[in-house]
C-alpha atoms as a PDB file:
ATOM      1  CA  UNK A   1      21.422   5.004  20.300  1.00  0.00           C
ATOM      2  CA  UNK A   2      21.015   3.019  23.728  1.00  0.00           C
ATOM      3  CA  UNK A   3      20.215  -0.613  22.449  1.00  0.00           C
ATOM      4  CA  UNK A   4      17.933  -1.347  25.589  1.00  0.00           C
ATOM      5  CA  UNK A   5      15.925   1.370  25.342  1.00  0.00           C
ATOM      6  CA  UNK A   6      13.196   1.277  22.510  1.00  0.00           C
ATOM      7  CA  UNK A   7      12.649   2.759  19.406  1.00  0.00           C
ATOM      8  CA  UNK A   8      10.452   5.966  19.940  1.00  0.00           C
ATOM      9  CA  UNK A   9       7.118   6.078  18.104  1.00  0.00           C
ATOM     10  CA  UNK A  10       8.845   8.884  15.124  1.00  0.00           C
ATOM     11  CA  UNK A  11      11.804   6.275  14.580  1.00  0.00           C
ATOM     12  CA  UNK A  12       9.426   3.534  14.220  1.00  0.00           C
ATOM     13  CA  UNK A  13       7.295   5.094  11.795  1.00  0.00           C
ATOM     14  CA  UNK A  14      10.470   6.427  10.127  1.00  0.00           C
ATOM     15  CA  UNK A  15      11.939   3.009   9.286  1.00  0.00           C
ATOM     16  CA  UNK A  16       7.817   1.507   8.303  1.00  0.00           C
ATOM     17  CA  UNK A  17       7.604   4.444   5.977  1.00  0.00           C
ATOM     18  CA  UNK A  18      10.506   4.192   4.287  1.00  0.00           C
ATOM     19  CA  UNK A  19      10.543   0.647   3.719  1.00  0.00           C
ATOM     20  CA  UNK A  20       7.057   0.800   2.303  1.00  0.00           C
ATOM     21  CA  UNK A  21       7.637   3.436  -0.267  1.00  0.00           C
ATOM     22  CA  UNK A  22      10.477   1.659  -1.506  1.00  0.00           C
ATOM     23  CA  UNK A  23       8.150  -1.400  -1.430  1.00  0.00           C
ATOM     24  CA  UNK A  24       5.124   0.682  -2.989  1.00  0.00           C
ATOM     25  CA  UNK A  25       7.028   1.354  -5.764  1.00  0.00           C
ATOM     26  CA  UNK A  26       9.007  -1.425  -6.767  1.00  0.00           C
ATOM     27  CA  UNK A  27       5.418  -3.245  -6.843  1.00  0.00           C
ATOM     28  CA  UNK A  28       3.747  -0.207  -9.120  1.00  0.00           C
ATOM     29  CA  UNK A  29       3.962  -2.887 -12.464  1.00  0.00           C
ATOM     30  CA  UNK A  30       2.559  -5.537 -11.161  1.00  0.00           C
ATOM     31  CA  UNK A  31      -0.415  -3.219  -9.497  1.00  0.00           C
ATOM     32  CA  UNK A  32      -0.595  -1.496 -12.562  1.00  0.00           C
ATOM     33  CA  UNK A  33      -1.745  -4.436 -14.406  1.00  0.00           C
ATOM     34  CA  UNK A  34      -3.979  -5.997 -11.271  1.00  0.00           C
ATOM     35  CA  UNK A  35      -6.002  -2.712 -11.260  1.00  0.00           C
ATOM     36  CA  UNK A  36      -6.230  -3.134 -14.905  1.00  0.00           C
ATOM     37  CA  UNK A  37      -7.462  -6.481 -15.340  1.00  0.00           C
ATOM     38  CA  UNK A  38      -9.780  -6.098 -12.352  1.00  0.00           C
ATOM     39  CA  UNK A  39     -11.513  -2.993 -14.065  1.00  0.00           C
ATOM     40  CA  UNK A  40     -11.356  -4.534 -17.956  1.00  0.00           C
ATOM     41  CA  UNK A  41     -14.584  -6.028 -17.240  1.00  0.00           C
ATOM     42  CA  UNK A  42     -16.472  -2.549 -16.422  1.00  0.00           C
ATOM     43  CA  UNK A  43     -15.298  -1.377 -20.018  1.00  0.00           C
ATOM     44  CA  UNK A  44     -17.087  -1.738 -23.398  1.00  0.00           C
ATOM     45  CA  UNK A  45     -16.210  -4.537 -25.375  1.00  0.00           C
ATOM     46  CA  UNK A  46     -14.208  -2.611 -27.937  1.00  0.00           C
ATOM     47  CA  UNK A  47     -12.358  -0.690 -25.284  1.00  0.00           C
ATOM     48  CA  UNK A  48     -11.036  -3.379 -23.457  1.00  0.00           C
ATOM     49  CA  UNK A  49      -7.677  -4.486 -22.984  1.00  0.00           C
ATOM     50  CA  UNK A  50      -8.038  -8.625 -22.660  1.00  0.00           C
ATOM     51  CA  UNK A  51      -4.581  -9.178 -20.965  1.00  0.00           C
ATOM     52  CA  UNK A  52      -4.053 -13.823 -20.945  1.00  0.00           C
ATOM     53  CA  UNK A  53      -2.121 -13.474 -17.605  1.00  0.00           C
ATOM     54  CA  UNK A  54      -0.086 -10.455 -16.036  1.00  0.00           C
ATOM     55  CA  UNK A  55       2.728 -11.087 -18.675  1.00  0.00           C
ATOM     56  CA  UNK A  56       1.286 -10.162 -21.190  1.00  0.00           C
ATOM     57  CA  UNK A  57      -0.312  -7.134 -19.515  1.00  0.00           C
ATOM     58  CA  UNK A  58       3.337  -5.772 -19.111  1.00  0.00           C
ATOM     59  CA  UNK A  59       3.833  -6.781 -22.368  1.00  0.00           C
ATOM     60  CA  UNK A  60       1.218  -5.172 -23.698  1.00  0.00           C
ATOM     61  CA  UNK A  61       2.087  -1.829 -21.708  1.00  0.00           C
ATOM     62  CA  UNK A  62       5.080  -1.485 -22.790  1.00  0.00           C
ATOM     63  CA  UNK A  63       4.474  -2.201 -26.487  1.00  0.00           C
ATOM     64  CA  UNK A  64       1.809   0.273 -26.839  1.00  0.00           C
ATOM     65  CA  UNK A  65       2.304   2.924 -24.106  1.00  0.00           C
ATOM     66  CA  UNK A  66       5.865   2.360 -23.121  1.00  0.00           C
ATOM     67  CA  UNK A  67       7.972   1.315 -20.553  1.00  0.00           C
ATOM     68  CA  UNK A  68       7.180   3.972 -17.740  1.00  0.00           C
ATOM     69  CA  UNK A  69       3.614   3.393 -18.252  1.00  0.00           C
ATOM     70  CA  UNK A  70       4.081   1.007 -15.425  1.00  0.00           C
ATOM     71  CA  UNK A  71       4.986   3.346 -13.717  1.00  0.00           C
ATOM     72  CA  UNK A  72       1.745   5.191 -13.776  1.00  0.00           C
ATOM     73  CA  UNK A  73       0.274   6.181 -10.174  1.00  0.00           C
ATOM     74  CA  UNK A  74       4.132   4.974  -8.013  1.00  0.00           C
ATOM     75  CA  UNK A  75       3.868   7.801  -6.479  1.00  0.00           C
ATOM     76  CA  UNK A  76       0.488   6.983  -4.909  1.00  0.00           C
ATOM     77  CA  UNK A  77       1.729   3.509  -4.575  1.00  0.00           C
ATOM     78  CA  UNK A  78       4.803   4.488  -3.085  1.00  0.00           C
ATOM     79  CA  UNK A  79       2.753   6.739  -0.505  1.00  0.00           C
ATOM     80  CA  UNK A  80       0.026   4.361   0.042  1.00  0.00           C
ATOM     81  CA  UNK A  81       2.979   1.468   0.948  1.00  0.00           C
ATOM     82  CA  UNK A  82       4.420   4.180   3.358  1.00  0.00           C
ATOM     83  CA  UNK A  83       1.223   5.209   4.813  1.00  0.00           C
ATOM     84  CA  UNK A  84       0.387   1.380   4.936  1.00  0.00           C
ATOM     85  CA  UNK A  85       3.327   0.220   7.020  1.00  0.00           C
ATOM     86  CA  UNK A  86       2.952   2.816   9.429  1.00  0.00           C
ATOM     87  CA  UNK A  87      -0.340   2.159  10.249  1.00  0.00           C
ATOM     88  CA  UNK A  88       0.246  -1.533  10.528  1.00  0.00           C
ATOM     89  CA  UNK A  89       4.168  -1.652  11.690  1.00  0.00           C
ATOM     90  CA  UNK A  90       4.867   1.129  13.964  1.00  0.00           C
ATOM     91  CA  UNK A  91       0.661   1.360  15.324  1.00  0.00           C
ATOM     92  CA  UNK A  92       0.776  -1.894  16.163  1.00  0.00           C
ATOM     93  CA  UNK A  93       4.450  -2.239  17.713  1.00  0.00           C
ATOM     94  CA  UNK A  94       3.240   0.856  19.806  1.00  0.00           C
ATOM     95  CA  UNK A  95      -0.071  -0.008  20.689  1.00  0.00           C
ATOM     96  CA  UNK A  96       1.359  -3.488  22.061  1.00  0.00           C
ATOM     97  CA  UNK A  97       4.359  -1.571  23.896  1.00  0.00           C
ATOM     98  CA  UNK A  98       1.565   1.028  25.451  1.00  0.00           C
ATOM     99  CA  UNK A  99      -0.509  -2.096  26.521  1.00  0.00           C
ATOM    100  CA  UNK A 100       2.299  -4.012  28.093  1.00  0.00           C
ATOM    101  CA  UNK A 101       3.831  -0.484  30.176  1.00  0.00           C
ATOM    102  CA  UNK A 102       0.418   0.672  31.236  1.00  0.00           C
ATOM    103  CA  UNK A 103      -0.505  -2.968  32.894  1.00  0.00           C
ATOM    104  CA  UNK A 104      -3.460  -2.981  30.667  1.00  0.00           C
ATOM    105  CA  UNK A 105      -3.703  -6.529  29.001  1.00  0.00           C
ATOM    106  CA  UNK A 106      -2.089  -9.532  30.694  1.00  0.00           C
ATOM    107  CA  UNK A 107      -3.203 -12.192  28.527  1.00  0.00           C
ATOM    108  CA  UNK A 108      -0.764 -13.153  25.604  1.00  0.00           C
ATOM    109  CA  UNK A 109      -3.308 -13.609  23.123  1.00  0.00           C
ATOM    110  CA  UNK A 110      -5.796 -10.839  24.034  1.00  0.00           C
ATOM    111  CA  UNK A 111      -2.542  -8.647  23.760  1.00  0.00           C
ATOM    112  CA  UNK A 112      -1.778  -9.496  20.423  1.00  0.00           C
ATOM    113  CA  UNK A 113      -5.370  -9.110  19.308  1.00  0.00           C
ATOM    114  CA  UNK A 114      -5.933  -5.891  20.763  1.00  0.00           C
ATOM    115  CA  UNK A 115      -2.721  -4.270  19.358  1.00  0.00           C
ATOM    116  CA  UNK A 116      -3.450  -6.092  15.611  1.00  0.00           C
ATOM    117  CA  UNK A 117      -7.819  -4.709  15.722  1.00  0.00           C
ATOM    118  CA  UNK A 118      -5.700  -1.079  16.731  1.00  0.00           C
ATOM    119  CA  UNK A 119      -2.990  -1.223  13.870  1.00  0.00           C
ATOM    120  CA  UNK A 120      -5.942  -2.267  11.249  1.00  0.00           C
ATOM    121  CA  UNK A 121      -8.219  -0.181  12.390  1.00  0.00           C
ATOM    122  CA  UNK A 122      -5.458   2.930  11.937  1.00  0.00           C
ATOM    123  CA  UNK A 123      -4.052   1.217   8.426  1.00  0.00           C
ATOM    124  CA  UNK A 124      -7.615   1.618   6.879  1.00  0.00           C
ATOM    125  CA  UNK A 125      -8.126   5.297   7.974  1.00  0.00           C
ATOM    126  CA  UNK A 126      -4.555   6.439   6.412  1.00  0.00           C
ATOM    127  CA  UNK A 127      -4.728   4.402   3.700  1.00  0.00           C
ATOM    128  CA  UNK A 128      -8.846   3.996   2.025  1.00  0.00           C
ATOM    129  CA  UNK A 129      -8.986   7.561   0.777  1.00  0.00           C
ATOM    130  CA  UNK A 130      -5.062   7.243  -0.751  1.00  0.00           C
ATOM    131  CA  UNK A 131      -5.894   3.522  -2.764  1.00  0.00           C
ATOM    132  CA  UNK A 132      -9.171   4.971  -4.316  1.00  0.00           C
ATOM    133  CA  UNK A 133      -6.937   8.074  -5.824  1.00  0.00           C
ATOM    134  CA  UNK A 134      -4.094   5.101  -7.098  1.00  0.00           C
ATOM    135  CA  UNK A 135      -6.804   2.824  -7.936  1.00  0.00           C
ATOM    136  CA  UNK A 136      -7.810   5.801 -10.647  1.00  0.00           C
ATOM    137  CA  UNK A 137      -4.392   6.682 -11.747  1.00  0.00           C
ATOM    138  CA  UNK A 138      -3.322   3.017 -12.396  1.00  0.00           C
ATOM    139  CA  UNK A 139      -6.436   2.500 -14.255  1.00  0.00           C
ATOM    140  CA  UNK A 140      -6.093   5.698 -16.798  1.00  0.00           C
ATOM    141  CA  UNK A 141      -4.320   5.926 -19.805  1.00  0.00           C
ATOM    142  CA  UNK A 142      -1.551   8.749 -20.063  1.00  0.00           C
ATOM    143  CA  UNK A 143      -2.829  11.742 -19.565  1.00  0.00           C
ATOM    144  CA  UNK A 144      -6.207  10.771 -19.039  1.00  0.00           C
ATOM    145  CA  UNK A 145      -6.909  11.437 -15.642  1.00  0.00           C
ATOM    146  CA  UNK A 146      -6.640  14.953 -14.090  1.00  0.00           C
ATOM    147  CA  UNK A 147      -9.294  14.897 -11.253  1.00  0.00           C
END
């Protein structure tokens, strides 16, 4: 590949993707036991879980529903942290490369804030619909959740 020339748009969101499903899912415990402390509130007294601190919410996974419970909803993690860096890394790498070769924003500033309002605004329609789906598998037990 020809160093001066840049990355295409594809290559761009190639490398973004991949590095935030790898991210996406190495995070899955630790997400696992946000969603679930966030949500213990909503449940009935006897139902809930009453983690002290995330440690002991992975504790308390894996004692009672195993290890690769905290694993529960990567793949929706993982594809939410891919679908998440593209829309921030390669939208907003493009938008500012499309601004600066079409002559279309001079100022420094205005540049960066056009290209960032772009890259959020295309992060939040790739990735809303995908976190309420992990949002619902994180928060399940095993088995529980099938819609």
């Amino acid at each position: 590949m020809d160093e001066d020339k840049p990355l295409t748009f594809y290559n761009k969101a190639a490398l973004a993707g991949i590095s935030g499903a790898i991210a996406g899912f190495v995070g899955t415990p630790a997400d696992v036991v946000n969603v679930r402390m966030q949500y213990d509130i909503k449940l009935p007294i006897q139902e809930r879980r009453n983690y002290n601190h995330a440690f002991d919410g992975v504790a308390k996974i894996v004692k009672s529903e195993g290890a690769l419970s905290l694993f529960h909803g990567a793949s929706m993690a993982s594809s939410r942290g891919l679908l998440m860096s593209v829309g921030t890394l390669s939208v907003y790498d493009q938008t500012k490369e499309t601004l600066i070769l079409h002559n279309i924003v001079h100022n420094y500033v205005l540049l960066h804030l056009c290209a960032s309002c772009y890259a959020a605004f295309a992060t939040t329609l790739l990735v809303h619909p995908l976190d309420v789906i992990k949002t619902r598998l994180m928060n399940a037990t095993p088995g529980q959740y099938h819609g």
